[in-house]
PDB file of N, CA and C in Angstrom:
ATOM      1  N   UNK A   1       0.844  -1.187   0.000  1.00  0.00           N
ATOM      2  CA  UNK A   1       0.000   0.000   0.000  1.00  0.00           C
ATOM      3  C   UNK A   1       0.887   1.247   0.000  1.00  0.00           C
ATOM      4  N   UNK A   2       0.595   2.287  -1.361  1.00  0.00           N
ATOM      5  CA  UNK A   2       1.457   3.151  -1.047  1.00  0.00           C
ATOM      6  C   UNK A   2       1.209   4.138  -0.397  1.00  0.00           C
ATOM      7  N   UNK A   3       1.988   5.103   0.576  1.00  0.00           N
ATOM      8  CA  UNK A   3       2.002   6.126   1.568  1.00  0.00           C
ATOM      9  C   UNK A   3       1.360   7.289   1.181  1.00  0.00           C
ATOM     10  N   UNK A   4       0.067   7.899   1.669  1.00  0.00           N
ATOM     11  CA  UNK A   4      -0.334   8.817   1.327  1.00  0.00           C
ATOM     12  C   UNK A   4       0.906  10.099   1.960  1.00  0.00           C
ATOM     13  N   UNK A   5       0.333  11.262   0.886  1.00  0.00           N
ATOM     14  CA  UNK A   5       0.773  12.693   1.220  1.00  0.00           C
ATOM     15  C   UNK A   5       0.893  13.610   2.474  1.00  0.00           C
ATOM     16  N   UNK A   6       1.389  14.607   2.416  1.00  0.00           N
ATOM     17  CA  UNK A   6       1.151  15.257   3.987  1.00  0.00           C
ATOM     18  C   UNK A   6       0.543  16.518   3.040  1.00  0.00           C
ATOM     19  N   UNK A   7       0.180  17.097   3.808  1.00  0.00           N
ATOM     20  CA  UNK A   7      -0.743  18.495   3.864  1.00  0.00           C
ATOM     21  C   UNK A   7       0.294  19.718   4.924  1.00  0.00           C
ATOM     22  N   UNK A   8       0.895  20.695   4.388  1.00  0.00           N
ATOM     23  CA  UNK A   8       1.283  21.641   5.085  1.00  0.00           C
ATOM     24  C   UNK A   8       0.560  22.933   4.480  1.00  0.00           C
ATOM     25  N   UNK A   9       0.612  24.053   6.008  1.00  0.00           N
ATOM     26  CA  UNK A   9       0.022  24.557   5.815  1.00  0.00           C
ATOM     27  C   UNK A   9       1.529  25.962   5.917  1.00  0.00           C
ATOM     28  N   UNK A  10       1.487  26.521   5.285  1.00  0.00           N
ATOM     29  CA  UNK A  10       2.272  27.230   5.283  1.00  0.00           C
ATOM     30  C   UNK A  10       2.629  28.839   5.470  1.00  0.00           C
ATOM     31  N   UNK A  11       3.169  29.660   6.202  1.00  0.00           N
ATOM     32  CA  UNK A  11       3.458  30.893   6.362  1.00  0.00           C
ATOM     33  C   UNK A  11       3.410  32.195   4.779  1.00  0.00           C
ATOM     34  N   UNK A  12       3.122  32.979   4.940  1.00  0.00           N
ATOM     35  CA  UNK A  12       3.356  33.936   4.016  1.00  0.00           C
ATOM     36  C   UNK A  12       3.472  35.509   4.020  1.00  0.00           C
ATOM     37  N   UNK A  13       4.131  35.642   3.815  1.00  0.00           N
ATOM     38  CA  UNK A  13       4.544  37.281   4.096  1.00  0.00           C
ATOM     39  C   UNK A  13       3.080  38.161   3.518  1.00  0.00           C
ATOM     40  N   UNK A  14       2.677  39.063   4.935  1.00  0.00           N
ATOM     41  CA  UNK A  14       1.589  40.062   4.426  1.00  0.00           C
ATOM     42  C   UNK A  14       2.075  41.471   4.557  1.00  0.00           C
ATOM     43  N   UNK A  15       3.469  41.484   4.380  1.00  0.00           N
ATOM     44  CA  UNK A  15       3.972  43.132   4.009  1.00  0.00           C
ATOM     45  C   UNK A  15       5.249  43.117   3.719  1.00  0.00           C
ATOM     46  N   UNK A  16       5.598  43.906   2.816  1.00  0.00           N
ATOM     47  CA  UNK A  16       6.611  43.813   2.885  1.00  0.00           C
ATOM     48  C   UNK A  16       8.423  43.739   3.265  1.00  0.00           C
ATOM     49  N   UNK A  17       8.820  42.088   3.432  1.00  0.00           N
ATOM     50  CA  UNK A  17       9.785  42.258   4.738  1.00  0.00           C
ATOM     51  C   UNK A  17      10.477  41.610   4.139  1.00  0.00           C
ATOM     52  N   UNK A  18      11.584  41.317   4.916  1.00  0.00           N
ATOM     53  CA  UNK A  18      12.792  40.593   4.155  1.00  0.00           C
ATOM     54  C   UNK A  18      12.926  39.100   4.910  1.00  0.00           C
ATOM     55  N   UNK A  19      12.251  38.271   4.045  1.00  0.00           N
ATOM     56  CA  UNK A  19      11.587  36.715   4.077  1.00  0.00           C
ATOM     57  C   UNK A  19      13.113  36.438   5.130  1.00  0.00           C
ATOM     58  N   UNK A  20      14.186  36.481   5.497  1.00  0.00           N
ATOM     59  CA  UNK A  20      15.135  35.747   6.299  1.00  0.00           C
ATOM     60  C   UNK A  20      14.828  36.136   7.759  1.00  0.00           C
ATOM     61  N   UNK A  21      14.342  37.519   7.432  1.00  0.00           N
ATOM     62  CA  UNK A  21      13.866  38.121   9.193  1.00  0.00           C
ATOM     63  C   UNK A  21      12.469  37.550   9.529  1.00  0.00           C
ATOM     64  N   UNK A  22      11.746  36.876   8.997  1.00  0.00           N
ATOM     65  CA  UNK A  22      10.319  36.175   9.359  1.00  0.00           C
ATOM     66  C   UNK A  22      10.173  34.626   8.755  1.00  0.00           C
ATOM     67  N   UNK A  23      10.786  34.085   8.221  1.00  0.00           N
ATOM     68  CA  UNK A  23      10.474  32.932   7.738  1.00  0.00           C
ATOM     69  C   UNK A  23      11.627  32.661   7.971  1.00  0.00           C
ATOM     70  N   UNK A  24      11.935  31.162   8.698  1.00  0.00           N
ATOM     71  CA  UNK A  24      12.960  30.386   9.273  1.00  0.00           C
ATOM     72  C   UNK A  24      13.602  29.757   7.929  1.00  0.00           C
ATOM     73  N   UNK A  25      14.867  29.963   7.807  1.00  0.00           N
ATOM     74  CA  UNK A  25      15.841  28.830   6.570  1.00  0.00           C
ATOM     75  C   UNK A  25      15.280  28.044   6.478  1.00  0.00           C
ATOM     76  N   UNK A  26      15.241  26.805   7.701  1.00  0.00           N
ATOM     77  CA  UNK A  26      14.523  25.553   7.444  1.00  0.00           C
ATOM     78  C   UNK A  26      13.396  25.591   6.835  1.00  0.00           C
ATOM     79  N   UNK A  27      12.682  26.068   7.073  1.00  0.00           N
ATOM     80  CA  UNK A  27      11.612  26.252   6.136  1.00  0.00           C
ATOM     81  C   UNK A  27      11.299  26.651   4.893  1.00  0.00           C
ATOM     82  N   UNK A  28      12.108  27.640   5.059  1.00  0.00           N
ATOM     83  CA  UNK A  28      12.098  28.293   3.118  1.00  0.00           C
ATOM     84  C   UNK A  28      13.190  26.818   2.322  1.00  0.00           C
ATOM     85  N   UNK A  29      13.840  26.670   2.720  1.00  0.00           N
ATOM     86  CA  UNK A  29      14.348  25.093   2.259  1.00  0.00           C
ATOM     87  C   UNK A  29      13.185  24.273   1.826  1.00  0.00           C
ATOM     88  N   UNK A  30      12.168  23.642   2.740  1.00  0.00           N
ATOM     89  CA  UNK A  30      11.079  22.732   3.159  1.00  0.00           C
ATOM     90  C   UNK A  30      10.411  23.184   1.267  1.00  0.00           C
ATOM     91  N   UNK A  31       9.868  24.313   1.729  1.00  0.00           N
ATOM     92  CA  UNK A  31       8.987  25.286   0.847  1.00  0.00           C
ATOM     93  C   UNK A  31       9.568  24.570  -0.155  1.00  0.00           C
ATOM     94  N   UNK A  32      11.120  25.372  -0.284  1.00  0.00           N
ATOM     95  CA  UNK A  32      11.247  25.096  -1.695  1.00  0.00           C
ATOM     96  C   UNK A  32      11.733  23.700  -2.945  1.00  0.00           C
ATOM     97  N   UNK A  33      11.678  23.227  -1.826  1.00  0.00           N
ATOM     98  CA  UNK A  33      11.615  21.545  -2.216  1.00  0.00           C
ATOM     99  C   UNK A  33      10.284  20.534  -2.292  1.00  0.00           C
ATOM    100  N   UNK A  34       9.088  21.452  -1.885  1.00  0.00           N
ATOM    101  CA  UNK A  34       8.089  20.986  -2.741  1.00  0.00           C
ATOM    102  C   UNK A  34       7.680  21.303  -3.787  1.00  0.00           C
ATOM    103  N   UNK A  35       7.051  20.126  -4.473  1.00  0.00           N
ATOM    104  CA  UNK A  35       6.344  20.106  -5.900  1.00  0.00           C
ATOM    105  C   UNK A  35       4.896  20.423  -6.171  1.00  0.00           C
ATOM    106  N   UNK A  36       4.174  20.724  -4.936  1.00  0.00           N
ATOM    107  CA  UNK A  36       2.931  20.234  -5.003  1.00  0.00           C
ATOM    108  C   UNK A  36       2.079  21.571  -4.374  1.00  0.00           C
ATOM    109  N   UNK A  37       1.793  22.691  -5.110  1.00  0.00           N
ATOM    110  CA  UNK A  37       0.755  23.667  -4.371  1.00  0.00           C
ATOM    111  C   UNK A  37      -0.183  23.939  -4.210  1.00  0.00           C
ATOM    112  N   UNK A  38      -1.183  23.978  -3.146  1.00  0.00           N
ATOM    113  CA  UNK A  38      -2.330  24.821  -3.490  1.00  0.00           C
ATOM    114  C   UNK A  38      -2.382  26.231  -2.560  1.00  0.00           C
ATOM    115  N   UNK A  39      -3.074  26.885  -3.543  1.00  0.00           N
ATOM    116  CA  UNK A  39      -2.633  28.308  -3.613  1.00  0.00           C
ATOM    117  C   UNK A  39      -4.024  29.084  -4.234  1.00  0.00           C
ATOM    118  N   UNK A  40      -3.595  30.482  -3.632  1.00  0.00           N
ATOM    119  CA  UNK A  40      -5.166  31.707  -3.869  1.00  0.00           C
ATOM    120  C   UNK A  40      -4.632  31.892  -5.166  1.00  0.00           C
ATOM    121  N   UNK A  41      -3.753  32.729  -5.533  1.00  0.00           N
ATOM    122  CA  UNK A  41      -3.815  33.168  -7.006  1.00  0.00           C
ATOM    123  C   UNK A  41      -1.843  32.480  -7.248  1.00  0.00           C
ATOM    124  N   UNK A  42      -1.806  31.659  -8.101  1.00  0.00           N
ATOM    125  CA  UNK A  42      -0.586  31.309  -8.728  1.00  0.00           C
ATOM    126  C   UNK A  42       0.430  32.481  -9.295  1.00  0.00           C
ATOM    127  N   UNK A  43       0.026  33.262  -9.588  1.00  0.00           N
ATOM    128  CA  UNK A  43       1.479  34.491  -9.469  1.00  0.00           C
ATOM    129  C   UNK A  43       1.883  34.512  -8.593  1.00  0.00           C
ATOM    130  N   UNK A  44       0.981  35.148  -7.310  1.00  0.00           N
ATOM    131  CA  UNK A  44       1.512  35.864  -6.065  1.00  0.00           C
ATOM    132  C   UNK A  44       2.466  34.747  -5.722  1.00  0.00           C
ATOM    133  N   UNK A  45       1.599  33.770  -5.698  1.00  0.00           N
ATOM    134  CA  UNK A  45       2.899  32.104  -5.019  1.00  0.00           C
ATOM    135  C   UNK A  45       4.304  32.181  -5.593  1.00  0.00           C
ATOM    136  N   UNK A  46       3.922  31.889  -7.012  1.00  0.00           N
ATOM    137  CA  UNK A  46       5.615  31.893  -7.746  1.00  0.00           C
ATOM    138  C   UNK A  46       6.595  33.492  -7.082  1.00  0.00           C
ATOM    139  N   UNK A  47       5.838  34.210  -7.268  1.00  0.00           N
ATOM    140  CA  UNK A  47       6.488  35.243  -6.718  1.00  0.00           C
ATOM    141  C   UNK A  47       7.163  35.343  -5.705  1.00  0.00           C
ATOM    142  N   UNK A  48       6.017  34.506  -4.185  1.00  0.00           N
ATOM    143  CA  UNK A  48       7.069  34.057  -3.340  1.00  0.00           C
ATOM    144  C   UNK A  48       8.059  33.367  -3.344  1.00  0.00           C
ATOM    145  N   UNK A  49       7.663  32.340  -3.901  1.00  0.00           N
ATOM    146  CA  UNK A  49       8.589  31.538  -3.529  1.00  0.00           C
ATOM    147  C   UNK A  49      10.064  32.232  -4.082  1.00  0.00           C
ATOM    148  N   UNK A  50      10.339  32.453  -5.635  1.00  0.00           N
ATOM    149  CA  UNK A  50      11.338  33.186  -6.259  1.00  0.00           C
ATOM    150  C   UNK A  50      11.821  34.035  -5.004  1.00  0.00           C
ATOM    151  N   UNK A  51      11.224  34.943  -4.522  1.00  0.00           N
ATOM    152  CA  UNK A  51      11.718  35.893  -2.964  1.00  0.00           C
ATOM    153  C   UNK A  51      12.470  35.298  -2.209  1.00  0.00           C
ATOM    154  N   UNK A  52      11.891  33.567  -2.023  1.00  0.00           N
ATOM    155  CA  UNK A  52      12.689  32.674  -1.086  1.00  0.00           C
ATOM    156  C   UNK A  52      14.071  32.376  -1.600  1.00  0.00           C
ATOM    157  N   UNK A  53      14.229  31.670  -2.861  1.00  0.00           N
ATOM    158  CA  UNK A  53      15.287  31.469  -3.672  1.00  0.00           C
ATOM    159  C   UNK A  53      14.544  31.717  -4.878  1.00  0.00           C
ATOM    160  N   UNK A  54      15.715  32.902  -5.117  1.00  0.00           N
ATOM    161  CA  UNK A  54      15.437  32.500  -6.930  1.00  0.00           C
ATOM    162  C   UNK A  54      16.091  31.601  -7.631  1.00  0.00           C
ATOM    163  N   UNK A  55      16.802  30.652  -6.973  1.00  0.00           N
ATOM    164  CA  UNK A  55      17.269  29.063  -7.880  1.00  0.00           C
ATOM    165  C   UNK A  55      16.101  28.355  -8.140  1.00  0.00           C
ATOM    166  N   UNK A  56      14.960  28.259  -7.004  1.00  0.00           N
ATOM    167  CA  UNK A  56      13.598  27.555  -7.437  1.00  0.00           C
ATOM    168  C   UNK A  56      13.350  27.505  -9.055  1.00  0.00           C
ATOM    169  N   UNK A  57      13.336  25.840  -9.071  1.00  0.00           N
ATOM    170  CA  UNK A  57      12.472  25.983 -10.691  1.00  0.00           C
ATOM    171  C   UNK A  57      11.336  25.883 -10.982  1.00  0.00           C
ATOM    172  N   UNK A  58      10.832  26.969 -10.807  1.00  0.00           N
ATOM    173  CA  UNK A  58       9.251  27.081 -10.985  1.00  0.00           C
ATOM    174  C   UNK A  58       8.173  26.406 -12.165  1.00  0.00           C
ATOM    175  N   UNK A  59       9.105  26.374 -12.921  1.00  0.00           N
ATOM    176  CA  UNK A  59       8.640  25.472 -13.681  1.00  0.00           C
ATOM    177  C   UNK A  59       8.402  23.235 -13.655  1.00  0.00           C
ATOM    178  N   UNK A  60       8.953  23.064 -12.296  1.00  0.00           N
ATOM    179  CA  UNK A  60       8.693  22.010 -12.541  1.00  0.00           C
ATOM    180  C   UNK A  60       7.700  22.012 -10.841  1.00  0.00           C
ATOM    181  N   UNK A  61       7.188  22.789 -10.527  1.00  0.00           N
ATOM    182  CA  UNK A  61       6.635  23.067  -9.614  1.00  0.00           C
ATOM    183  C   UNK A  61       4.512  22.505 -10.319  1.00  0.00           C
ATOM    184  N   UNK A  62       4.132  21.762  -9.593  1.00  0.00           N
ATOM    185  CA  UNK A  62       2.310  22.198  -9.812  1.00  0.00           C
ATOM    186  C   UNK A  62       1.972  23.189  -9.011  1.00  0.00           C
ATOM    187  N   UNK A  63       0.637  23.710  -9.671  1.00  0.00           N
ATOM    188  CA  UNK A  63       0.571  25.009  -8.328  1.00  0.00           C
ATOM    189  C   UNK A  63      -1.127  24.426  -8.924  1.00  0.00           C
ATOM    190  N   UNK A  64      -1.672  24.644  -7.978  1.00  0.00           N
ATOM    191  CA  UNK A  64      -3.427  24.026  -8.037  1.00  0.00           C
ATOM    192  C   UNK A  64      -4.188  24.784  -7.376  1.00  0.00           C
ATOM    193  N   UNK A  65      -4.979  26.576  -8.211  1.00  0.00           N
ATOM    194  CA  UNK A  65      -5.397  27.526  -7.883  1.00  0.00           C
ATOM    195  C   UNK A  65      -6.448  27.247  -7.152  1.00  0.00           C
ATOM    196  N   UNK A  66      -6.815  27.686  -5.688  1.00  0.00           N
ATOM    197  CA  UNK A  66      -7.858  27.612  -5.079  1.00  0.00           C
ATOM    198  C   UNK A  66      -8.506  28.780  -4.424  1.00  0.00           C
ATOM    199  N   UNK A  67      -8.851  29.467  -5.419  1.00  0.00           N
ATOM    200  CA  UNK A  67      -9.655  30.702  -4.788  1.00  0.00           C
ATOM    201  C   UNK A  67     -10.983  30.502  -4.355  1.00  0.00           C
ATOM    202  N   UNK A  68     -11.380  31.395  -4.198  1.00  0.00           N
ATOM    203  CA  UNK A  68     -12.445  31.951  -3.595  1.00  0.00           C
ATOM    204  C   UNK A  68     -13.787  31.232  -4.383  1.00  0.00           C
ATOM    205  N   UNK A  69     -14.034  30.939  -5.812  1.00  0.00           N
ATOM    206  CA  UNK A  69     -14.070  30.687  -6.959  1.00  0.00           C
ATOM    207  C   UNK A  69     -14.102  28.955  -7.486  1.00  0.00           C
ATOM    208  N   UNK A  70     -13.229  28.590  -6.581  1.00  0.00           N
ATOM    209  CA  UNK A  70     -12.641  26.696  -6.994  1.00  0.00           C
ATOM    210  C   UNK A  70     -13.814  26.334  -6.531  1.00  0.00           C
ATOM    211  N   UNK A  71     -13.784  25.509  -7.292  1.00  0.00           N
ATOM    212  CA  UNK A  71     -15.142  24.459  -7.429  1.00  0.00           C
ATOM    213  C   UNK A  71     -14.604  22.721  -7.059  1.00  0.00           C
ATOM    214  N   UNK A  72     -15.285  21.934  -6.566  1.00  0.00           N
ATOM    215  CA  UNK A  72     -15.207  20.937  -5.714  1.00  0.00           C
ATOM    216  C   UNK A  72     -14.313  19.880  -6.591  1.00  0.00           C
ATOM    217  N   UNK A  73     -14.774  20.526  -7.579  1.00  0.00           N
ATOM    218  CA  UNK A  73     -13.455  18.982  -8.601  1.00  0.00           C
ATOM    219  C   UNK A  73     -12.099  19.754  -8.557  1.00  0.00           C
ATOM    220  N   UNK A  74     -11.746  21.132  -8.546  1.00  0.00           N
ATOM    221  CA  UNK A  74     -10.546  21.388  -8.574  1.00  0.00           C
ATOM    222  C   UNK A  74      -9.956  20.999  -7.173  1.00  0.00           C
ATOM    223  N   UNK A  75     -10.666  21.152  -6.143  1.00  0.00           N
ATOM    224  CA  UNK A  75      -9.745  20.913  -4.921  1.00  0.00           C
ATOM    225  C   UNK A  75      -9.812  19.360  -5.560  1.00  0.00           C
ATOM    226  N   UNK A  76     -10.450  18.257  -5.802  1.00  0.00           N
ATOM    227  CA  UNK A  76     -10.281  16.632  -5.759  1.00  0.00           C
ATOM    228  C   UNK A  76      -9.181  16.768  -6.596  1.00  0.00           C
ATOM    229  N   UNK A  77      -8.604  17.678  -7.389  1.00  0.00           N
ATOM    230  CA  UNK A  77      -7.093  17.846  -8.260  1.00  0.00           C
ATOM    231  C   UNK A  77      -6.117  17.285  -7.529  1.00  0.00           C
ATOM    232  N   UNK A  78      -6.531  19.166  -6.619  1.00  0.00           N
ATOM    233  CA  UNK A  78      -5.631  19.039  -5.570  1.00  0.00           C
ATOM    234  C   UNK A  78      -4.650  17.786  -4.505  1.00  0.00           C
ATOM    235  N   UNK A  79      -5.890  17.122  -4.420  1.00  0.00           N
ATOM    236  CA  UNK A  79      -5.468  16.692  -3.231  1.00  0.00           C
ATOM    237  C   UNK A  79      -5.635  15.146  -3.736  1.00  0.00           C
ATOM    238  N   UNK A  80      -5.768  14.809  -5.200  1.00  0.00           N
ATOM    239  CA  UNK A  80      -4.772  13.736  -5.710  1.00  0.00           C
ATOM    240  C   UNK A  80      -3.528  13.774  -5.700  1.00  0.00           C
ATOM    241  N   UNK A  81      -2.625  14.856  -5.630  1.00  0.00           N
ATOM    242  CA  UNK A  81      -1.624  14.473  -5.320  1.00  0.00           C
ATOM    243  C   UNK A  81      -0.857  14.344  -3.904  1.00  0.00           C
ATOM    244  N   UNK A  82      -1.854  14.128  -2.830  1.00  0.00           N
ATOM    245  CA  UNK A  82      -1.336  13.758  -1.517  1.00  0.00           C
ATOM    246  C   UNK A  82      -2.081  12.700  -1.951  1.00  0.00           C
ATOM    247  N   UNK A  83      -3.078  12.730  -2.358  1.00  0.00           N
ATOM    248  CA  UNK A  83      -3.570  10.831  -2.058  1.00  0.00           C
ATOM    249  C   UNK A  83      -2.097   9.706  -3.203  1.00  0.00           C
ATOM    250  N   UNK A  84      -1.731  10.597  -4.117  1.00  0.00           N
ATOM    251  CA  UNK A  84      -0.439   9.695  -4.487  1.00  0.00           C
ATOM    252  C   UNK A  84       1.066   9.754  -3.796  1.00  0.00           C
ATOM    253  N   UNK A  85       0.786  10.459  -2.687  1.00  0.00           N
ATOM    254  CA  UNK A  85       1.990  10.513  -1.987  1.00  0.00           C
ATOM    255  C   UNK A  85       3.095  11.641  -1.815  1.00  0.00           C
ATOM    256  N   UNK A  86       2.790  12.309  -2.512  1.00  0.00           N
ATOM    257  CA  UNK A  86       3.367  13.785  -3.090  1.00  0.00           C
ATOM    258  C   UNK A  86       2.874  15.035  -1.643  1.00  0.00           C
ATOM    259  N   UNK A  87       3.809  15.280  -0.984  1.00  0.00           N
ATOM    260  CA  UNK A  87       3.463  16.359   0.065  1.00  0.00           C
ATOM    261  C   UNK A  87       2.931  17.900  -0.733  1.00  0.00           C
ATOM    262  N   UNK A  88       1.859  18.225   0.232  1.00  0.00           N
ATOM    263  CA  UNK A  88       1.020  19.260  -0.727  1.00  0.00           C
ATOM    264  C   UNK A  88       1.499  20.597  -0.148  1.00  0.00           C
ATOM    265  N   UNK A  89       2.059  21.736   0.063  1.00  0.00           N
ATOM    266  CA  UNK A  89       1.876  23.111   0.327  1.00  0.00           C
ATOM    267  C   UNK A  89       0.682  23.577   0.271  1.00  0.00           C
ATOM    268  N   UNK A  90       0.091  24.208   1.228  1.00  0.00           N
ATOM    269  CA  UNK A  90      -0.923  25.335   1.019  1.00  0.00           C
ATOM    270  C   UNK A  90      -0.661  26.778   1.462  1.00  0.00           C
ATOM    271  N   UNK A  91      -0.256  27.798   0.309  1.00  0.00           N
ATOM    272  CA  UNK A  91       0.063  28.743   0.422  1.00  0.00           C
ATOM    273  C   UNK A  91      -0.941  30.245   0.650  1.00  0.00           C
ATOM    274  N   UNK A  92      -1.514  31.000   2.103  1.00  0.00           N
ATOM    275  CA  UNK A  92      -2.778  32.094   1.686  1.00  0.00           C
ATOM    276  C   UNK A  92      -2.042  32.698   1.419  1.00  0.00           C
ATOM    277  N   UNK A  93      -3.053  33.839   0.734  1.00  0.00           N
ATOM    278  CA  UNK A  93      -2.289  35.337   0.693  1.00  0.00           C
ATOM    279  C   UNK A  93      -2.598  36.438   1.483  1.00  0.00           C
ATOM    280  N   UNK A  94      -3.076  35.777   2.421  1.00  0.00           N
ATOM    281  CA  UNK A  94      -3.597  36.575   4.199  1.00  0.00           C
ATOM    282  C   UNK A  94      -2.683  36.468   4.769  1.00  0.00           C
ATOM    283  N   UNK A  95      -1.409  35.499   4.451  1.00  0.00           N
ATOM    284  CA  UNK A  95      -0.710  35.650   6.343  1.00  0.00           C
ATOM    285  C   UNK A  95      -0.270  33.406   6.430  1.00  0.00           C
ATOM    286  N   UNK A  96      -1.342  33.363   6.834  1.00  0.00           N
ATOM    287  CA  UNK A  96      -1.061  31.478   7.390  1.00  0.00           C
ATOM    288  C   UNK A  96      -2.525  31.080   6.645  1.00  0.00           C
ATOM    289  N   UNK A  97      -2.819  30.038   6.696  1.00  0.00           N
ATOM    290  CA  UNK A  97      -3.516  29.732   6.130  1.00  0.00           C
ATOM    291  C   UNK A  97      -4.327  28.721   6.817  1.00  0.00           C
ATOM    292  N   UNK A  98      -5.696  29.044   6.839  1.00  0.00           N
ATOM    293  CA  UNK A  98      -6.497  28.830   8.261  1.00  0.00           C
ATOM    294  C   UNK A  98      -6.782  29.549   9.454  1.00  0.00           C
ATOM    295  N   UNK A  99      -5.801  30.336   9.569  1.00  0.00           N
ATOM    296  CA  UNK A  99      -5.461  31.437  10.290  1.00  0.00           C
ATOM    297  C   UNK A  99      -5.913  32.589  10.036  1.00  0.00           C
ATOM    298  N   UNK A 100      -5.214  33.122   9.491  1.00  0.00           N
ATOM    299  CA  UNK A 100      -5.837  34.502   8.845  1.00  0.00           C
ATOM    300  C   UNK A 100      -7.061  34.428   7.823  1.00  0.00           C
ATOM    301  N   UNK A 101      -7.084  33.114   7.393  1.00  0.00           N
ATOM    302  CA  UNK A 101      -7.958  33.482   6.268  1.00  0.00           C
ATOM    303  C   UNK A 101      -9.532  33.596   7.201  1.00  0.00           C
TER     304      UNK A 101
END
């Protein structure tokens, strides 16, 4: 049986600061070694993340838009790829996610 996914929920800058003074290394590491996003609007994300490292290859990144807007088959997108094992990011653009939103 193969190992389902994890679900993180992840930090995000709501002003402008310099991501090393609020977001821990370890983490922007974590961040940027996943493949798997869901996210409010897919610019703002890539944007972060690039802020974190711009070595990130954003291009081999999924990002799986979930606004305000997503409809019940896009989250089941989503979250096929934790049911195949693939750890998911969830990135707001409030702050934390669950939290602020």
């Amino acid at each position: 049986m193969k190992q389902k996914g994890s679900i993180h929920l992840l930090p995000n800058l709501i002003a402008e600061s310099d991501v090393d003074q609020v977001i821990p290394r370890d983490l922007q590491s974590f961040m940027c070694g996943l493949r798997h996003f869901m996210v409010e609007n897919v610019r703002n994300a890539r944007r972060y993340l690039k802020k974190i490292d711009r070595t990130v290859d954003i291009d081999s990144i999924q990002f799986y838009e979930m606004g305000k807007h997503a409809s019940p088959q896009e989250l089941e997108v989503a979250l096929n790829a934790v049911r195949q094992g693939h750890p998911l990011g969830v990135i707001s653009d409030a702050g934390c996610p669950g939290v602020a939103d």
